[in-house]
Protein backbone atom coordinates (compact mmCIF):
# COMPACT_ATOMS: atom_id res chain seq x y z
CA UNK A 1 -21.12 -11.97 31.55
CA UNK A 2 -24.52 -10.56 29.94
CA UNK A 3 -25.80 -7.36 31.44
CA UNK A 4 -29.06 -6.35 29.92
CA UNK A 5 -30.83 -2.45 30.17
CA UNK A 6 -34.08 -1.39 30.85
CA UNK A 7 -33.21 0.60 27.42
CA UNK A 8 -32.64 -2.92 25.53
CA UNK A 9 -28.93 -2.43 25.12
CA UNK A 10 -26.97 -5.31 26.42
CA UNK A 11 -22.99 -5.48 28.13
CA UNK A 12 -21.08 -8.71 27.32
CA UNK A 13 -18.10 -8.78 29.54
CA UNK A 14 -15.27 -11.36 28.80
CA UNK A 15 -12.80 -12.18 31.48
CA UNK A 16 -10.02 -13.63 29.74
CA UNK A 17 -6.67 -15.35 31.08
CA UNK A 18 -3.04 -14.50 29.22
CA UNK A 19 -2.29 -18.03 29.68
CA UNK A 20 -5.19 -18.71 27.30
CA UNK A 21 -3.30 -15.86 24.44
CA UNK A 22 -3.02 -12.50 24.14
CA UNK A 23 -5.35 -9.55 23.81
CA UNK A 24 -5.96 -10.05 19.94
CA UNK A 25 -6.46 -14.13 20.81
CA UNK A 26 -9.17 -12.74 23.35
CA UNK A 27 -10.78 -10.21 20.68
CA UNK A 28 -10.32 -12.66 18.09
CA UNK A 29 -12.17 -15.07 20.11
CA UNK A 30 -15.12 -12.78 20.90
CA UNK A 31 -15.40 -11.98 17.51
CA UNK A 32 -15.68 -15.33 16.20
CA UNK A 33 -18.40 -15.96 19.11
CA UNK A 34 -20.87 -13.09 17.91
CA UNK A 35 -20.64 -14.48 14.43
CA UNK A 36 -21.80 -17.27 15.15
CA UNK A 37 -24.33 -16.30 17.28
CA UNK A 38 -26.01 -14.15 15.05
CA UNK A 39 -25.09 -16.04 12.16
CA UNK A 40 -24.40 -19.96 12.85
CA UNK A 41 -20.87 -19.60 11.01
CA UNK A 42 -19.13 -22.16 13.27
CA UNK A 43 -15.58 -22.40 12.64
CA UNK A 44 -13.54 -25.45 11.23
CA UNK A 45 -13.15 -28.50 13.64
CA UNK A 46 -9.68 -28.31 12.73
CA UNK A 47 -6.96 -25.26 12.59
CA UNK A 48 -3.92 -25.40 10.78
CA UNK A 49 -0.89 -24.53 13.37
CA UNK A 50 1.69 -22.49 11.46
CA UNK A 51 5.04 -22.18 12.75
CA UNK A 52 4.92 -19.00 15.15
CA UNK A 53 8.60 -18.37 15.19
CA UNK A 54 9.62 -15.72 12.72
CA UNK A 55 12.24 -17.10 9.89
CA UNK A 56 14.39 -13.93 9.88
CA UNK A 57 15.24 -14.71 13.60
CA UNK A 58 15.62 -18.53 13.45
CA UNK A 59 19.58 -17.72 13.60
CA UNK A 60 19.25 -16.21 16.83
CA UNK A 61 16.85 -18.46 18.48
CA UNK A 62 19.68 -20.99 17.63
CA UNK A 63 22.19 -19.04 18.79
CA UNK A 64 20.36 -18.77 21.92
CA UNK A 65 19.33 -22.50 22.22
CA UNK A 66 22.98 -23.14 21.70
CA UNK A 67 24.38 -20.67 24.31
CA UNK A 68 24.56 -22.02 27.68
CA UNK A 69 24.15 -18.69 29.72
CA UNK A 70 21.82 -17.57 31.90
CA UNK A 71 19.53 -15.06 31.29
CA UNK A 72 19.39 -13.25 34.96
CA UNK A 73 16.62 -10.62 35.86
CA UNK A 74 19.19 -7.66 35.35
CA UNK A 75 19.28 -8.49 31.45
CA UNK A 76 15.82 -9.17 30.90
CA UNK A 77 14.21 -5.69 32.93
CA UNK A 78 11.11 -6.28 31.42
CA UNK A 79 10.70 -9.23 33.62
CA UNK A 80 9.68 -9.96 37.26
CA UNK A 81 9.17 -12.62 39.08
CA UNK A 82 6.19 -13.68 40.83
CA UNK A 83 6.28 -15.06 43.86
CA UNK A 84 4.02 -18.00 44.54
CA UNK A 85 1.86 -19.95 47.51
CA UNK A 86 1.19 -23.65 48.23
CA UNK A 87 1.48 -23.85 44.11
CA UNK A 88 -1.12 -21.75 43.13
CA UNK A 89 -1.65 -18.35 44.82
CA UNK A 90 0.34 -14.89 43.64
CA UNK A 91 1.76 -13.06 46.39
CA UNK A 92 0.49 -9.30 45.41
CA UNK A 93 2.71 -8.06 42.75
CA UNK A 94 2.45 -4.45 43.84
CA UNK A 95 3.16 -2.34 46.99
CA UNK A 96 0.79 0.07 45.86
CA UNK A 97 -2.78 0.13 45.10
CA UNK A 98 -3.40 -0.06 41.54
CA UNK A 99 -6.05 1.96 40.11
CA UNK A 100 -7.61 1.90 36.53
CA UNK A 101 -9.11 4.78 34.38
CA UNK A 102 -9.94 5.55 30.82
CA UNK A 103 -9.14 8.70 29.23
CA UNK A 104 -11.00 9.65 25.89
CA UNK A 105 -8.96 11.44 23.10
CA UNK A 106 -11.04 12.67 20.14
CA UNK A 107 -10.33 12.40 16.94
CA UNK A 108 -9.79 16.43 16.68
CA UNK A 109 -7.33 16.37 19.49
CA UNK A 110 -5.64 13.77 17.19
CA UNK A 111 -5.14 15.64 14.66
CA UNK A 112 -3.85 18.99 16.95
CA UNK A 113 -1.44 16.81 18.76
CA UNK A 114 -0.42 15.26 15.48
CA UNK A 115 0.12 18.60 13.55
CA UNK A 116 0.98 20.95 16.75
CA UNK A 117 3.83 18.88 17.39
CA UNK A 118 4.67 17.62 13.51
CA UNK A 119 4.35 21.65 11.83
CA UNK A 120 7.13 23.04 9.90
CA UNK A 121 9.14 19.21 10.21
CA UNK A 122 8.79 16.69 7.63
CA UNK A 123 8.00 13.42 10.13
CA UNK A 124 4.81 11.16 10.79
CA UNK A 125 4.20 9.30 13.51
CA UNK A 126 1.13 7.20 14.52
CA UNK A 127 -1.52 8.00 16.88
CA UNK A 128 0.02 5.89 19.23
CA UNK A 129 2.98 6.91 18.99
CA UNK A 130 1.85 10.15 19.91
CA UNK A 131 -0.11 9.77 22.53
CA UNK A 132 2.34 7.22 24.63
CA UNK A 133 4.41 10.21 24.48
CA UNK A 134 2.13 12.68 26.03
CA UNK A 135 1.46 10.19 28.27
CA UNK A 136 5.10 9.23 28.76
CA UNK A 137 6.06 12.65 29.63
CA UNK A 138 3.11 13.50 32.03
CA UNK A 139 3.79 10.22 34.14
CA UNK A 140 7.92 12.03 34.22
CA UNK A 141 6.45 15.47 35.22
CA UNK A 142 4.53 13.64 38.50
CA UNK A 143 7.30 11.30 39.43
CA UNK A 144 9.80 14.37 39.26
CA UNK A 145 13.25 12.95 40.04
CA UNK A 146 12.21 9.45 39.77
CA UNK A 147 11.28 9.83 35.95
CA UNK A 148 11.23 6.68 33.84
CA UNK A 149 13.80 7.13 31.56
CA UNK A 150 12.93 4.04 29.79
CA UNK A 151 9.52 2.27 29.16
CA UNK A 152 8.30 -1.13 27.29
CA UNK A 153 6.82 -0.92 24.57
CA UNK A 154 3.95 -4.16 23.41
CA UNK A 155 2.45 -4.20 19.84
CA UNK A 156 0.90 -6.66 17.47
CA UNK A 157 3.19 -8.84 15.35
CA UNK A 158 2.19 -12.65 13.98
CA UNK A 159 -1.13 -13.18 13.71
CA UNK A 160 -2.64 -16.49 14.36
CA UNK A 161 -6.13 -18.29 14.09
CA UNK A 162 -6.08 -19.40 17.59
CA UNK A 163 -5.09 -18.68 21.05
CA UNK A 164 -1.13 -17.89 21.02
CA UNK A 165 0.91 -15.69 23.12
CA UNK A 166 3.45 -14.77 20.56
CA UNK A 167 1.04 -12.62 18.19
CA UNK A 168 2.99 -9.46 20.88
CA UNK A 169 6.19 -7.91 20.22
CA UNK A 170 7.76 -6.70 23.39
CA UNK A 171 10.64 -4.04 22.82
CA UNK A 172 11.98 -1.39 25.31
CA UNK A 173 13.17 2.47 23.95
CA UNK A 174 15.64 4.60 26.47
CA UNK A 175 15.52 8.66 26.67
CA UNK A 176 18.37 10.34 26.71
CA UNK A 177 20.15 9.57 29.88
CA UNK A 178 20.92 13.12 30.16
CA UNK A 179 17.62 15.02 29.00
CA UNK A 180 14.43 15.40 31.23
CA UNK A 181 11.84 13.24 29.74
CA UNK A 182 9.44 15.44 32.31
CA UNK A 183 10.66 18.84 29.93
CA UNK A 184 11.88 16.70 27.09
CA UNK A 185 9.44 17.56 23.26
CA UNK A 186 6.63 15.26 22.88
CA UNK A 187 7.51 14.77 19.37
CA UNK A 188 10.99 13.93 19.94
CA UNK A 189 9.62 11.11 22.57
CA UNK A 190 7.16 10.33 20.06
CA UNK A 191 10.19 9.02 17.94
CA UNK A 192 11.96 7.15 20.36
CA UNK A 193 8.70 5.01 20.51
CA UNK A 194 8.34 4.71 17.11
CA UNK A 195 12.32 3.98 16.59
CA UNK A 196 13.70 1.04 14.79
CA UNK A 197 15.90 1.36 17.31
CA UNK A 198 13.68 0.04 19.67
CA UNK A 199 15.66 -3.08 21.75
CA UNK A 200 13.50 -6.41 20.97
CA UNK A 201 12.96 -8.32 23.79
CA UNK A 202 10.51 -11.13 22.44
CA UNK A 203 13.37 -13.86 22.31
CA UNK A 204 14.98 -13.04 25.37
CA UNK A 205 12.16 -13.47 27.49
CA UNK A 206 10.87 -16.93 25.44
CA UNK A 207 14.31 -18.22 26.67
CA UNK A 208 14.05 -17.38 30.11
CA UNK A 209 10.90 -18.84 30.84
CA UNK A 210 12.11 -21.96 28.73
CA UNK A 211 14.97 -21.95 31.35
CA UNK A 212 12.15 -22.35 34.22
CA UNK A 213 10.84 -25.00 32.62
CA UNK A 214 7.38 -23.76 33.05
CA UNK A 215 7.36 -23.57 36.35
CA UNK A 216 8.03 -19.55 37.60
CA UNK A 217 5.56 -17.15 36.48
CA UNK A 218 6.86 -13.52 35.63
CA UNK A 219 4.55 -10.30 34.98
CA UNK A 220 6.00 -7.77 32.12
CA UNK A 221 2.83 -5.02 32.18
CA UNK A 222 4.17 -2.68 34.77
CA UNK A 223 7.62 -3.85 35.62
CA UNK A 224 8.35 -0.76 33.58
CA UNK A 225 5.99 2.18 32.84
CA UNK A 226 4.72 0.19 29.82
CA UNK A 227 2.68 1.04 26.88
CA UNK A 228 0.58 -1.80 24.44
CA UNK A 229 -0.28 -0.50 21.14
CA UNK A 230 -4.40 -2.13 20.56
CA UNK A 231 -4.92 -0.12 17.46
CA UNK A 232 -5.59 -2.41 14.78
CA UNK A 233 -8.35 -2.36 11.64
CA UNK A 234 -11.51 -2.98 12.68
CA UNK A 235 -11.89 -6.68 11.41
CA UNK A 236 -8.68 -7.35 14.19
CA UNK A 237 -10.23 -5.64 16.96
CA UNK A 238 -13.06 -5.49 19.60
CA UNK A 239 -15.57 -3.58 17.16
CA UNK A 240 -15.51 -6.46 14.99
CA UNK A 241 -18.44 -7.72 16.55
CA UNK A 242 -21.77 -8.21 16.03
CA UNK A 243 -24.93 -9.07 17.19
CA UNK A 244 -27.94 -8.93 15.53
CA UNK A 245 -25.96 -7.07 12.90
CA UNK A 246 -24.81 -3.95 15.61
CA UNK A 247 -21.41 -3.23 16.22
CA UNK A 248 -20.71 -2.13 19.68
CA UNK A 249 -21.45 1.47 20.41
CA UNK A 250 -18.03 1.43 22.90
CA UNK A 251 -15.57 -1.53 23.82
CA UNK A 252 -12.81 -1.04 26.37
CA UNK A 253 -10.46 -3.34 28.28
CA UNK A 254 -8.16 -3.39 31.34
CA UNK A 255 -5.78 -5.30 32.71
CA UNK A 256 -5.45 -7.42 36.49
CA UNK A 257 -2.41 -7.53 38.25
CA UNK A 258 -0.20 -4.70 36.64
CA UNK A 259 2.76 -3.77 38.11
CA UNK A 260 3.94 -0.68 40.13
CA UNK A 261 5.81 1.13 37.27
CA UNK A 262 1.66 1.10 35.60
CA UNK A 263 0.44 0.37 31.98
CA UNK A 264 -1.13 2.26 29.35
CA UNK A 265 -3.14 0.66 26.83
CA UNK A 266 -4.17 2.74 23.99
CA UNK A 267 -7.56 1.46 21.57
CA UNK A 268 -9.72 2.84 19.10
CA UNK A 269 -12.79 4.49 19.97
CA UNK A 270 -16.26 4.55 18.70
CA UNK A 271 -16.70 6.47 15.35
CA UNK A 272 -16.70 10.61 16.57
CA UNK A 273 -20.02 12.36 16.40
CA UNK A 274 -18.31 15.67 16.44
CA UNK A 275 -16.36 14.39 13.10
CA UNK A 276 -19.74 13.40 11.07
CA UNK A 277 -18.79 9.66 12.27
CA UNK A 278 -16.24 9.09 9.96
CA UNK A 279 -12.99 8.83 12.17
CA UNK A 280 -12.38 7.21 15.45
CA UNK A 281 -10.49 9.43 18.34
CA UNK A 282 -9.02 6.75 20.75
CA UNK A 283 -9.72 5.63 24.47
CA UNK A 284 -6.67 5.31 26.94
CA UNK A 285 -6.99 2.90 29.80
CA UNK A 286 -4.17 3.74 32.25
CA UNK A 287 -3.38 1.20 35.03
CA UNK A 288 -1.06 3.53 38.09
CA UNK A 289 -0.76 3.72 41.50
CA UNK A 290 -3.69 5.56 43.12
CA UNK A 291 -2.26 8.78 44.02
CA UNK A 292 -0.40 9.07 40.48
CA UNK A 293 -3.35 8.71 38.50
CA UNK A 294 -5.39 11.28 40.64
CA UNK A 295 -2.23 13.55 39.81
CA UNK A 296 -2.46 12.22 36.00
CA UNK A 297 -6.06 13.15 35.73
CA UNK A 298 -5.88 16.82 36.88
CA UNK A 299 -2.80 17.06 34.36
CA UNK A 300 -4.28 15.75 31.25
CA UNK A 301 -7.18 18.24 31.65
CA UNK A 302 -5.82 21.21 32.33
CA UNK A 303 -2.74 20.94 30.33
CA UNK A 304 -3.95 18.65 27.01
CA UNK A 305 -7.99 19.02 27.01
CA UNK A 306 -7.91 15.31 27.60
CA UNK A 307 -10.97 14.41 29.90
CA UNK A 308 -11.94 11.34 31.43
CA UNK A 309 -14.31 8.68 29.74
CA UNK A 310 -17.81 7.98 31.28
């Protein structure tokens, strides 16, 4: 979808179906579309297919193919079934009314998150690990007693040419069953995230669906409070493209039919004025029921300076 101003900037909107691949399938795809509109570099007529299954776990995904069980909901969390009409039509996922906003963190709040919560202790973590956490513990302050002690977590792993769905690693991380995630330190959640610890899921939920031959459909973003790392370099995400040789001055995305528990994508953001233009803060598109993000909103501005994006 083309939307052009009176200014003689232009919005190109891309609706995009998971079935097709993932989020870096759709930006990949984008990106190789402005290139070859502005350029006429049209891609191969053929792509070579590499084998998407990771060699370290080929001994498990025998395992697996060679054990008989039955993966049930209650193993695989992440999971949920859809339920389906006359073959085609989703009965609504939620009982809620889902609600989307984006929240803009600079790249100066960055760096006071990072070293407000990092001073006097020798540990790094990534942007997004950081900011899941903040986010993470302001979702357990508003649902009180009904804190999620445990959240999925969706990054980048393979990447691939083409359209796949297995370019995202799926993992979940559990707080301490006995600490308040709602009072618990952001840095200390920031770790779990970041954890090698982390419980993969990826295999699991391949096997499951194999089991179903196809034929259920399942959502994962927002069966638990779940948060998908988009930060990649530049030539891997949306602000790889171009038209008529400009980037774009801001990308965003969002996803349809998230589930109750709510997602939390985190992205980069344009290049920061207030920083000369040399670093990019990032922009945080939360998907939560209604009243919850209200409650989320008010929170992150008073509490973290974190302000809502145009």
């Amino acid at each position: 979808m083309f939307t052009w101003f009176k200014c003689g900037g232009l919005c190109v909107g891309l609706s995009w179906s998971h079935v097709l691949g993932d989020f870096f399938s759709a930006f990949n795809f984008i990106t190789k579309w402005s290139h070859m509109v502005t350029a006429g570099h049209v891609p191969p007529t053929s792509l070579h297919v590499p084998n998407p299954l990771n060699p370290n776990n080929e001994d498990l995904l025998e395992s697996l193919n060679t054990n008989n069980n039955s993966f049930q909901d209650s193993e695989i969390p992440i999971l949920k079934r859809v339920t389906i009409l006359d073959g085609e039509r989703w009965i609504a996922a939620t009982a809620t009314n889902i609600v989307t906003r984006t929240f803009y963190v600079s790249y100066k709040q960055l760096q006071h998150l990072v070293t407000t919560q990092e001073e006097s202790r020798n540990i790094t973590n990534s942007y997004f690990e950081i900011v899941s956490a903040v986010f993470w513990k302001c979702v357990a302050q508003i649902r009180s007693s009904l804190e999620p002690k445990d959240v999925t977590i969706c990054e980048h792993g393979n990447k691939f040419e083409f359209p796949m769905n297995t370019g995202l690693e799926f993992s979940t991380v559990e707080a301490n069953s006995n600490a308040s995630v709602a009072e618990s330190d952001v840095l200390e959640l920031a770790r779990l995230i970041g954890s090698e610890k982390k419980k993969a899921k990826k295999h699991l939920m391949e096997k499951l669906v194999e089991e179903s031959e196809g034929k259920e459909d399942f959502i994962v973003y927002g069966t638990r409070l779940t948060f998908v790392n988009l930060e990649e370099e530049e030539s891997n995400n949306i602000y790889g493209v171009r038209l008529n040789g400009e980037k774009p001055m801001v990308a965003n995305c969002a996803l349809h039919g998230v589930g109750d528990e709510g997602v939390v994508l985190v992205l980069p953001a344009p290049q920061d004025k207030e920083d000369g233009g040399n670093n990019n803060g990032r922009l945080v598109t939360v998907s939560l029921p209604e009243k919850e993000l209200e409650q989320l909103k008010d929170k992150l501005g008073t509490e973290w300076g974190i302000v809502s994006h145009p």
